[in-house]
Protein backbone atom coordinates (compact mmCIF):
# COMPACT_ATOMS: atom_id res chain seq x y z
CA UNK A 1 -32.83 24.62 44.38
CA UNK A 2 -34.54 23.17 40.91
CA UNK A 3 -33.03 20.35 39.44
CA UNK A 4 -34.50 21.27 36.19
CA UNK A 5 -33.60 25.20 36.38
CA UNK A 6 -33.14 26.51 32.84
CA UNK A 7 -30.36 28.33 31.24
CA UNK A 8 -29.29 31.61 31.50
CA UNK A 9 -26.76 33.96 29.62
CA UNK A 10 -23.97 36.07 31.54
CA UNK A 11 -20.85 35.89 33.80
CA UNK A 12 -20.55 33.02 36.71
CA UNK A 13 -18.03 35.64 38.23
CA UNK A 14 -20.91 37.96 38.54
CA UNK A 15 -23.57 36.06 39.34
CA UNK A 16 -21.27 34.64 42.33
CA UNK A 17 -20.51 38.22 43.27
CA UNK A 18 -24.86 38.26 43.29
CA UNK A 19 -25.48 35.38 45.51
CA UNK A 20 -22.39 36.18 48.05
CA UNK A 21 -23.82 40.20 48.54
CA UNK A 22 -27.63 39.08 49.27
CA UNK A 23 -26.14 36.33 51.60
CA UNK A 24 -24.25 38.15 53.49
CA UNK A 25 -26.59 40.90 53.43
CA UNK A 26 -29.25 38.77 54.56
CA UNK A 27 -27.25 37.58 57.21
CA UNK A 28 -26.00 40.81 58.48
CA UNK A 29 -29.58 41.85 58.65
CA UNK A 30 -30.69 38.75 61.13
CA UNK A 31 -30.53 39.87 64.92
CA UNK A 32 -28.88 36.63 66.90
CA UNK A 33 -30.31 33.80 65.24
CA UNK A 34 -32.12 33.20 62.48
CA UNK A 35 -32.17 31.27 58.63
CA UNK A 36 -30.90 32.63 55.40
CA UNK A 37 -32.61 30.81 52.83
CA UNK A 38 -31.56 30.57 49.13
CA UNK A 39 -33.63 29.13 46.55
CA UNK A 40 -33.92 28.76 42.76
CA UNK A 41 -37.19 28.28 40.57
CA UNK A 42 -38.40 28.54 36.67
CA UNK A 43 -41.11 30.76 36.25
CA UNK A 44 -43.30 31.98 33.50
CA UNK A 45 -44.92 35.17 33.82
CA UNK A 46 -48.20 35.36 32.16
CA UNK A 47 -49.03 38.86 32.97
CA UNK A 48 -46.38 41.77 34.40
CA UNK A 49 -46.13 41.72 37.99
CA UNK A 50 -45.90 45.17 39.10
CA UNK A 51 -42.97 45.17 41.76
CA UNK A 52 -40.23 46.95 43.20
CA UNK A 53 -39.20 46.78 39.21
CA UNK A 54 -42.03 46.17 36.67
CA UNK A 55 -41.87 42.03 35.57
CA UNK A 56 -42.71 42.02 31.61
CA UNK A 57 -44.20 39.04 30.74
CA UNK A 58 -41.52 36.33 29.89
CA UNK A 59 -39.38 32.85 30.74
CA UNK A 60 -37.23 33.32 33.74
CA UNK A 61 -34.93 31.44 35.96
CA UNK A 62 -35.57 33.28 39.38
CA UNK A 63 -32.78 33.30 42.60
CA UNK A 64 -34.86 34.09 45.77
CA UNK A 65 -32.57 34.82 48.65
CA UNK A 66 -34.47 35.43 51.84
CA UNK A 67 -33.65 36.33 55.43
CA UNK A 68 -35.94 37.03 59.03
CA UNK A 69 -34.71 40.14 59.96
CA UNK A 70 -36.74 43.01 60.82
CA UNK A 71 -36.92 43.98 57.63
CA UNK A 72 -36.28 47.52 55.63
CA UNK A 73 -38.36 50.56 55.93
CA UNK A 74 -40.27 51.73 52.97
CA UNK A 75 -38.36 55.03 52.84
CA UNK A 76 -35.00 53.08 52.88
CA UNK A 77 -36.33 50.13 50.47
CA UNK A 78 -36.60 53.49 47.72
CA UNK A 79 -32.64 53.52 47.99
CA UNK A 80 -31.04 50.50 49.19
CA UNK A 81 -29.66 49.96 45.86
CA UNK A 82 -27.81 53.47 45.74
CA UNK A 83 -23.63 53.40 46.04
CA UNK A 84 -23.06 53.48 49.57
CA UNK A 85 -26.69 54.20 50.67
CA UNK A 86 -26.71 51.05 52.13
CA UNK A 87 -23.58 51.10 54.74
CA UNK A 88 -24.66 54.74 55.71
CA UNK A 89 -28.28 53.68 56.81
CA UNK A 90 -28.15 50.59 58.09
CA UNK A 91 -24.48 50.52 59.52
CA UNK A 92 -23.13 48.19 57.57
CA UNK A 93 -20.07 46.43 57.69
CA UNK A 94 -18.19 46.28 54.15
CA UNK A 95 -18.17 48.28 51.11
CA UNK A 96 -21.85 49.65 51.19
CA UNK A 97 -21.55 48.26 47.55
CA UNK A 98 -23.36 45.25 47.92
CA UNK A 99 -26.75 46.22 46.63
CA UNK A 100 -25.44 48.25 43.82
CA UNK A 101 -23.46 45.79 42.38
CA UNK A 102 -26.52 43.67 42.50
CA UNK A 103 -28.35 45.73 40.92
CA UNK A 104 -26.09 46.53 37.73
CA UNK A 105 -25.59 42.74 37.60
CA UNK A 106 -29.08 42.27 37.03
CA UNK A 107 -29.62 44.87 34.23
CA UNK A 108 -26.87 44.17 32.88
CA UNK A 109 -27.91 41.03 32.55
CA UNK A 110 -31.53 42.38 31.10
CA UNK A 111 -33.09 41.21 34.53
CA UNK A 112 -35.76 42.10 36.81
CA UNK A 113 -35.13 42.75 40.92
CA UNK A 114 -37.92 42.44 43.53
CA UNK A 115 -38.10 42.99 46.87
CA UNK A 116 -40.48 42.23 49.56
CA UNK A 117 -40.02 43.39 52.75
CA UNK A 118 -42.00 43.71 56.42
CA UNK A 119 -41.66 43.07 60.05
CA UNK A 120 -40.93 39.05 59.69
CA UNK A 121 -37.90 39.64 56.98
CA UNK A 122 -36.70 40.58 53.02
CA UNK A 123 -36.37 38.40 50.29
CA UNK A 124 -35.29 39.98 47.19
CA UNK A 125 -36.12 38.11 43.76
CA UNK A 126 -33.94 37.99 40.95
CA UNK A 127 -35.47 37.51 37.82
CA UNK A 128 -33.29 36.29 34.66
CA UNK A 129 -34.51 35.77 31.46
CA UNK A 130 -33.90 31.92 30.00
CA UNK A 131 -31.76 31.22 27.20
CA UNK A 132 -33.09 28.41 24.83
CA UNK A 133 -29.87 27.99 23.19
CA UNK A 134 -29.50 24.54 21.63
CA UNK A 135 -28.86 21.76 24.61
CA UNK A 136 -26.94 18.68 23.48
CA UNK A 137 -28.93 15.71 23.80
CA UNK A 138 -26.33 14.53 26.01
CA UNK A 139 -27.51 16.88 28.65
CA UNK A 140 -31.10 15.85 28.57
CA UNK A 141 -31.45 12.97 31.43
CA UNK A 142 -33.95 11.10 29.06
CA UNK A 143 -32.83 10.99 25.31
CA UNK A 144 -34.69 12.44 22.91
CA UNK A 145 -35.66 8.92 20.61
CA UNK A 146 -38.01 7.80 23.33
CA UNK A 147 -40.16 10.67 23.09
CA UNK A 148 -40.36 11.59 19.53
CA UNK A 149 -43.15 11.98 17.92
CA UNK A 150 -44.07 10.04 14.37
CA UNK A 151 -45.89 13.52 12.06
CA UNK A 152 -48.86 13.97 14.52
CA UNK A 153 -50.23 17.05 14.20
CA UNK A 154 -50.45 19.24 17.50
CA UNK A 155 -52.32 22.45 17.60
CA UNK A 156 -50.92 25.07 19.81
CA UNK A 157 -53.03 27.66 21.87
CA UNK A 158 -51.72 30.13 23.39
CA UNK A 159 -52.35 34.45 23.47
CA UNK A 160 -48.63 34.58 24.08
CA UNK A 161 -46.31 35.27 20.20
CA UNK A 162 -43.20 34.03 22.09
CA UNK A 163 -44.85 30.93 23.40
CA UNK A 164 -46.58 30.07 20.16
CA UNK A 165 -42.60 30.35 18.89
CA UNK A 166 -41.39 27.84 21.65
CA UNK A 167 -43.83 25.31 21.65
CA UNK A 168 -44.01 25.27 17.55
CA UNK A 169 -40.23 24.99 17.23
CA UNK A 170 -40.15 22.13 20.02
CA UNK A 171 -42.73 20.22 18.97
CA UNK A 172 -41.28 20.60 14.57
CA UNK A 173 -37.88 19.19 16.37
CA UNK A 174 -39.35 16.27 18.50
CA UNK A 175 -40.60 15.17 14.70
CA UNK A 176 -44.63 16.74 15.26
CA UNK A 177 -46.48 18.95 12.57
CA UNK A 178 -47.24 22.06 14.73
CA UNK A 179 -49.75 24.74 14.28
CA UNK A 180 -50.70 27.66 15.95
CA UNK A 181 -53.72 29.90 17.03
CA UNK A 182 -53.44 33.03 19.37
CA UNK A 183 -56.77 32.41 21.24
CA UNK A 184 -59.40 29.71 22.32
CA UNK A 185 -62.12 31.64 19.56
CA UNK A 186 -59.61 31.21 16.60
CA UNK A 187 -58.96 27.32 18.31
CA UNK A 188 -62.78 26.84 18.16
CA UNK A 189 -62.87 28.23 15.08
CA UNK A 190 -60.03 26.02 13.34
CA UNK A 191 -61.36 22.84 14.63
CA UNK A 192 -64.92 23.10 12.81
CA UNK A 193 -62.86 22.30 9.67
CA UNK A 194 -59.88 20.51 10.73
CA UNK A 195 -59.05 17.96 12.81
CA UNK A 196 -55.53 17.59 14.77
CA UNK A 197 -54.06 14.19 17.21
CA UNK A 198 -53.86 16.72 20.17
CA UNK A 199 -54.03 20.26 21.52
CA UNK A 200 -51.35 22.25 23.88
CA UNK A 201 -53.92 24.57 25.60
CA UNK A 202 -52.62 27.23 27.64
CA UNK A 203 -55.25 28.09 30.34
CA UNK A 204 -55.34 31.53 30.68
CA UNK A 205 -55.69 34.05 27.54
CA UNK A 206 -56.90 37.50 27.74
CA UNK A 207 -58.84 39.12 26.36
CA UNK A 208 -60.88 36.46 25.61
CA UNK A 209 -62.51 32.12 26.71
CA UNK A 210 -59.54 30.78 29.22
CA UNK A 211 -58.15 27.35 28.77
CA UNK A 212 -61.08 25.31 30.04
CA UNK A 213 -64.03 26.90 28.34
CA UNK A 214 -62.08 26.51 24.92
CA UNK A 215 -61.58 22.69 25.50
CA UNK A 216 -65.59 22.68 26.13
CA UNK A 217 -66.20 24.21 23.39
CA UNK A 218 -63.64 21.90 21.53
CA UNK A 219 -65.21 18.61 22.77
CA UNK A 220 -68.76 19.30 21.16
CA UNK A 221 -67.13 19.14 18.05
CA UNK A 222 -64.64 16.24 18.81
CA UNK A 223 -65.85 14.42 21.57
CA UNK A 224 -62.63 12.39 22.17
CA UNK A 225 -60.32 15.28 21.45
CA UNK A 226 -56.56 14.60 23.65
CA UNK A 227 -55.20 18.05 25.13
CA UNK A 228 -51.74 18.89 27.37
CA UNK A 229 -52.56 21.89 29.53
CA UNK A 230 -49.95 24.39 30.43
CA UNK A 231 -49.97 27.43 31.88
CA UNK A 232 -47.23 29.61 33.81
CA UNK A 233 -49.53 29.11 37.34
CA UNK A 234 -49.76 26.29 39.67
CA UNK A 235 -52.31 23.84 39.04
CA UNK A 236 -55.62 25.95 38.95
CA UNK A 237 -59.59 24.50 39.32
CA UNK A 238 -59.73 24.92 35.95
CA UNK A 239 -57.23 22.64 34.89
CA UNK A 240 -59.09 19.92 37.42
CA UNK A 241 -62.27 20.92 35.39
CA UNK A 242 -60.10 20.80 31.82
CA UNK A 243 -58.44 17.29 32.94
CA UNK A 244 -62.41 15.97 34.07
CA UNK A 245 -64.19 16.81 30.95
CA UNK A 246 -60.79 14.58 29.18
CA UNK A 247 -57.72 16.64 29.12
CA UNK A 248 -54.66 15.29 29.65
CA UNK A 249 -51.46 16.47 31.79
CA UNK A 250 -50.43 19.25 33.24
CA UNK A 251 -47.33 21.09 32.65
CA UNK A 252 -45.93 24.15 34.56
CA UNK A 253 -44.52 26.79 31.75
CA UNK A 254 -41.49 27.71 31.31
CA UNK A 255 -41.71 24.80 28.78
CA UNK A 256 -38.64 22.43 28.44
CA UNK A 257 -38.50 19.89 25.23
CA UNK A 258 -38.42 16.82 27.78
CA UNK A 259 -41.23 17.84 29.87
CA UNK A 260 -43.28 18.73 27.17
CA UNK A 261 -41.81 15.28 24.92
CA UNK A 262 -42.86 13.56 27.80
CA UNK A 263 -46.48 14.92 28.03
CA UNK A 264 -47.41 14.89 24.62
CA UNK A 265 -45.95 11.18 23.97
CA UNK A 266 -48.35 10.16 26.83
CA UNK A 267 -50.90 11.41 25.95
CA UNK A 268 -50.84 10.35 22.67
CA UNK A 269 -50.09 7.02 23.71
CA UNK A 270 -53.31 6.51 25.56
């Protein structure tokens, strides 16, 4: 499970009902022995994942519950989340509600399911868009005063209208003058006039230069320029090529205000 797993809006009744139906599905679907496994993760989707449902591109806090049965036949894996359907195919014990209740959870809930499936087991994905509701500073593990910022100016890059939002409001609130750009061009482009104490460069922006031939581009014009990376994959070679040529940290998106406080203090720092 994620000890940093973001927020998310709707009914703990519910969302209990959610884990206990895929859990006992899961095991239900094991023949003798075998490992149910339950996991949580943040994830940022950069592009839509075409899946059982279509992913749109977004913050998410995703529940993963997986199992090593022999798995669901794609005929069956069309219905599975029909009333009933279920019980009557699989011989279930219970309702034959399970999956359907699942399933209304998660729109309800403005959610994505996934579900992969073959001989060696199922998992099914639950994808639930983050809230960014105000968090006390109580709840943060580090307070806020040690990573404030002092009116540094931070220019934001990223193709994403929702991220620009984020990372601008975070960085206005951690005491930073933010400004934004929608592409690595219009970054280029900025920086032949301007100059800022540090650049949040997401890595990949289409259509359009990715993350680490904008930050080449940037350094002919300020050789010393700092840079935070961050980008909704894992740690690409890219970023490696990014962090040799000068830039700074890397941080995984969804962005939180500590993890990016944290980077962006650093960096400065150095």
């Amino acid at each position: 499970l994620d000890t940093d797993l973001l927020n998310i809006s709707g009914s703990d009744a519910h969302l209990r009902k959610v884990v206990m139906n895929l859990a006992s599905n899961a095991a239900e679907a094991i023949e003798g022995r075998g490992d149910v496994i339950i996991s949580t993760m943040n994830r940022y989707v950069d592009r839509p994942v075409r899946g059982y449902d279509d992913v749109n591109v977004g913050e998410y806090a995703v529940l993963s519950v997986s199992d090593g049965g022999p798995g669901i036949s794609p005929d069956d894996l069309e219905r599975i989340f029909e009333p009933f359907y279920t019980k009557k195919v699989m011989g279930r014990s219970g309702t034959g509600l399970g999956l359907a209740v699942v399933w209304n959870v998660v729109q309800d809930l403005k959610g994505y399911l996934n579900v992969i499936s073959d001989e060696n087991g199922t998992t099914f994905e639950l994808y639930f868009p983050i809230t960014r509701d105000e968090v006390s500073d109580k709840d943060l593990s580090i307070p806020i005063n040690d990573y404030k910022g002092d009116g540094e100016t931070v220019l934001i890059v990223d193709d994403v209208e929702s991220q620009r939002e984020i990372a601008c409001e975070m960085l206005n609130t951690l005491g930073y003058k933010a400004k934004a750009v929608s592409s690595g061009e219009e970054a280029v482009e900025y920086l032949k006039e301007h100059t800022v104490d540090l650049i949040l460069l997401d890595m990949i922006m289409d259509p359009g230069i990715n993350g680490r031939e904008t930050y080449e581009r940037i350094i002919k014009i300020h050789p010393n320029q700092k840079a935070v990376i961050a980008s909704g994959f894992a740690e690409t070679d890219d970023v490696k090529e990014a962090q040799k040529l000068g830039a700074g940290q890397f941080i995984k998106k969804p962005l939180t205000l500590e993890k990016m406080g944290i980077a962006v203090r650093n960096e400065l720092k150095k």
